[in-house]
C-alpha atoms as a PDB file:
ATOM      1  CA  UNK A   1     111.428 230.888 185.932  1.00  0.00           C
ATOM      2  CA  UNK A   2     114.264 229.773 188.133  1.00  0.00           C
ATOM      3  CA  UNK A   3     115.953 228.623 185.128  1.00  0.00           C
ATOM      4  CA  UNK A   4     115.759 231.986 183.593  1.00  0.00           C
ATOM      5  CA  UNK A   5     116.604 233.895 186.683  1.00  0.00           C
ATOM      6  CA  UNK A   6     119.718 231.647 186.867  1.00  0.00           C
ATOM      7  CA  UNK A   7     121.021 232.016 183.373  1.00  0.00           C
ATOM      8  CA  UNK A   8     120.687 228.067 183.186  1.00  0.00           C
ATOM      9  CA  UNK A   9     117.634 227.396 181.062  1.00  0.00           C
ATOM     10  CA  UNK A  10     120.166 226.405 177.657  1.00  0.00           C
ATOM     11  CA  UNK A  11     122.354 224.196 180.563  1.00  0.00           C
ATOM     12  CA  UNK A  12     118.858 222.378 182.079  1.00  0.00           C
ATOM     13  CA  UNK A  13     117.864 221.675 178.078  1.00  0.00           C
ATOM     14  CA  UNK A  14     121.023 220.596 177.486  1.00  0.00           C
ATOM     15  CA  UNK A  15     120.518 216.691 178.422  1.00  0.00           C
ATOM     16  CA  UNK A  16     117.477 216.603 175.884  1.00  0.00           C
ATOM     17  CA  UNK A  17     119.374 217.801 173.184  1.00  0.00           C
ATOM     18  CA  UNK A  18     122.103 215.182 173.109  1.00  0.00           C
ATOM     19  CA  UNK A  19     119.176 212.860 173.737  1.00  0.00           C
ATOM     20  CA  UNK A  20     117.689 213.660 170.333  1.00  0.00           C
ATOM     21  CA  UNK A  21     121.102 213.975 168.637  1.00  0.00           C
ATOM     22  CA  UNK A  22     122.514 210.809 169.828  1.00  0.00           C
ATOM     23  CA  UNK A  23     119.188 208.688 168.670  1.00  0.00           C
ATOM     24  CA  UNK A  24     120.428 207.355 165.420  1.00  0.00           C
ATOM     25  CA  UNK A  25     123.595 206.197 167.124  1.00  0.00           C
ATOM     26  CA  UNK A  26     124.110 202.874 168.671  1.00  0.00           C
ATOM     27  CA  UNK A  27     123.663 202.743 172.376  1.00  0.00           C
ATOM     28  CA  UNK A  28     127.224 202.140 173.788  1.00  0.00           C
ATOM     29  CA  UNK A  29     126.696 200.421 177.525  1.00  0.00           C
ATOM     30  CA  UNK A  30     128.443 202.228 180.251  1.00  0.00           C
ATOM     31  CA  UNK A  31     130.241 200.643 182.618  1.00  0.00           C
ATOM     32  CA  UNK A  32     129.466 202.886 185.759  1.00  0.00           C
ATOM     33  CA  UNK A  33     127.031 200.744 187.994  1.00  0.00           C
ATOM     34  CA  UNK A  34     123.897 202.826 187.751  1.00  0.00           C
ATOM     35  CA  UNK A  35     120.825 202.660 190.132  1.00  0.00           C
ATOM     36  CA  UNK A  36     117.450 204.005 189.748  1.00  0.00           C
ATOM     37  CA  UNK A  37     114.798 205.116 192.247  1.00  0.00           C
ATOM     38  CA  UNK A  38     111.262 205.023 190.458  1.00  0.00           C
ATOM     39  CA  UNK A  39     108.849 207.890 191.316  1.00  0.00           C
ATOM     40  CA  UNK A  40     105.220 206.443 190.041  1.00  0.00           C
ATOM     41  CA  UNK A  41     103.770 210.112 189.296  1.00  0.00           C
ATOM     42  CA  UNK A  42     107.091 210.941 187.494  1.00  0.00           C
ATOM     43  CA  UNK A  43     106.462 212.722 183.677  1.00  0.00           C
ATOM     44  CA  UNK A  44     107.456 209.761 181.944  1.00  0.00           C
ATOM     45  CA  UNK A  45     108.497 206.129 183.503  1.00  0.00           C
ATOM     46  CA  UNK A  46     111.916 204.717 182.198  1.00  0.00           C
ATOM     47  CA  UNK A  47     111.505 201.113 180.625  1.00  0.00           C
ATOM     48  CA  UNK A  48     113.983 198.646 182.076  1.00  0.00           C
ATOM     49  CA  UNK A  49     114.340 196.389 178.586  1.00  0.00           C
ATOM     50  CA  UNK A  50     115.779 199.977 177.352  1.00  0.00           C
ATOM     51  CA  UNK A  51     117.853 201.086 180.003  1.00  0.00           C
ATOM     52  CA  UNK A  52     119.643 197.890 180.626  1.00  0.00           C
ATOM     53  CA  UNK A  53     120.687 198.177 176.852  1.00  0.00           C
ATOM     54  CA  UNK A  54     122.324 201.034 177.622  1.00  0.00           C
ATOM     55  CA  UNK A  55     123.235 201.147 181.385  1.00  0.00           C
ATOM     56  CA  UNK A  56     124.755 199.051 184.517  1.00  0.00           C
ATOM     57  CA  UNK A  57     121.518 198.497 186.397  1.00  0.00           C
ATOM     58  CA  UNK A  58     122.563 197.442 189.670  1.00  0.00           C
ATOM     59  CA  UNK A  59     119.523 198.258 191.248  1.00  0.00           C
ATOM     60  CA  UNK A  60     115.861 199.260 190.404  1.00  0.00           C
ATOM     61  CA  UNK A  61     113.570 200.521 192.541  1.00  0.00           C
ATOM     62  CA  UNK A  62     110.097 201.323 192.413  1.00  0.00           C
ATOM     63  CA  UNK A  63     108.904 203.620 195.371  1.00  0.00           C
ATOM     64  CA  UNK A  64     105.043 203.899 196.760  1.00  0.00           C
ATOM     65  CA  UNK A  65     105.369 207.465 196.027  1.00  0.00           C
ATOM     66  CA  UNK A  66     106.384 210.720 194.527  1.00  0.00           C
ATOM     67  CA  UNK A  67     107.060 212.606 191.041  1.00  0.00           C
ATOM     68  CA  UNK A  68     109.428 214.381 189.073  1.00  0.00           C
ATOM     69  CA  UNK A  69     111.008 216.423 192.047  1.00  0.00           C
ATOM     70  CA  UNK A  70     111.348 213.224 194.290  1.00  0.00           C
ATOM     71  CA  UNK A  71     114.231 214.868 196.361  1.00  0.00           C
ATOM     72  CA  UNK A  72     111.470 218.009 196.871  1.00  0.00           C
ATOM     73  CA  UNK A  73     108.838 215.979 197.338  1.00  0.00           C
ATOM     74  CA  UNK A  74     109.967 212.718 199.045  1.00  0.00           C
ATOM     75  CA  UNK A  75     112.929 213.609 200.609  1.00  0.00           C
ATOM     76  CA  UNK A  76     112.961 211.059 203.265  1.00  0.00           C
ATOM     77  CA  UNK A  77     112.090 207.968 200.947  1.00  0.00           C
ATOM     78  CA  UNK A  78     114.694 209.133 198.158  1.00  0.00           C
ATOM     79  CA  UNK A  79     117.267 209.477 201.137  1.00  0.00           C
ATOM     80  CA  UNK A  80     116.728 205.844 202.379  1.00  0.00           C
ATOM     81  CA  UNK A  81     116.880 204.831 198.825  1.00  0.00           C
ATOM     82  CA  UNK A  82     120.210 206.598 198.063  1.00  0.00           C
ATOM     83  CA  UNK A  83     121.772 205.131 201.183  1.00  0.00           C
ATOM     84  CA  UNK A  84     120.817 201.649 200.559  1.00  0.00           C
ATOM     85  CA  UNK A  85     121.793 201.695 196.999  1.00  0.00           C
ATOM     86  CA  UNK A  86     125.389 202.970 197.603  1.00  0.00           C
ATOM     87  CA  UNK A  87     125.778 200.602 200.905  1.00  0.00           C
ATOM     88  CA  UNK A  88     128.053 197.984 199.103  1.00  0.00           C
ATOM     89  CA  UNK A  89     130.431 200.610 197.785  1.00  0.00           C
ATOM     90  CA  UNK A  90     131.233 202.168 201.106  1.00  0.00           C
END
C-alpha cells in the first residue's frame, strides 16, 4: 500500500526487472567490496557459491535472527552488524 500511496510501486519492482532481463547475460564481478548480513526468516536466502561469482564478498554474516525487514525488525543487531562491517574503511 505504501508503495502505492508513494507513487513508487514501478521504482520498488524495478530491481526485479533488471534481475530477469540481465539473466542470459554473463555475470560481470563488481569491484565494490560488498558485505552481507543474513536474516534466517528472510523470503529467500542468497547462496554464497552465486554471489561470490558476481560480487566482492568481504564479509558474510549469518545473524540468530530476523526477516525481510531486518532494519524494522532487528534494528539493534543489523546496526552492530553495519558498524562492524564498515570498521576497516573508516
Amino acid at each position: 500500500m505504501i508503495y502505492w500511496l508513494h507513487r513508487t510501486a514501478g521504482s520498488s519492482a524495478r530491481y526485479y526487472y533488471e534481475g530477469a532481463r540481465e539473466r542470459g547475460s554473463p555475470p560481470e564481478r563488481a569491484t565494490v567490496p560488498t558485505a552481507l548480513a543474513i536474516m534466517p526468516r528472510d523470503i529467500t536466502l542468497p547462496v554464497r557459491r552465486i554471489a561470490e561469482q558476481t560480487d566482492n564478498i568481504v564479509r558474510w554474516e549469518t545473524l540468530p535472527r530476523g526477516g525481510h525487514f531486518a532494519a524494522m525488525e532487528q534494528p539493534e543487531l543489523i546496526t552492530a552488524d553495519l558498524r562492524e562491517a564498515l570498521r576497516p574503511y573508516r
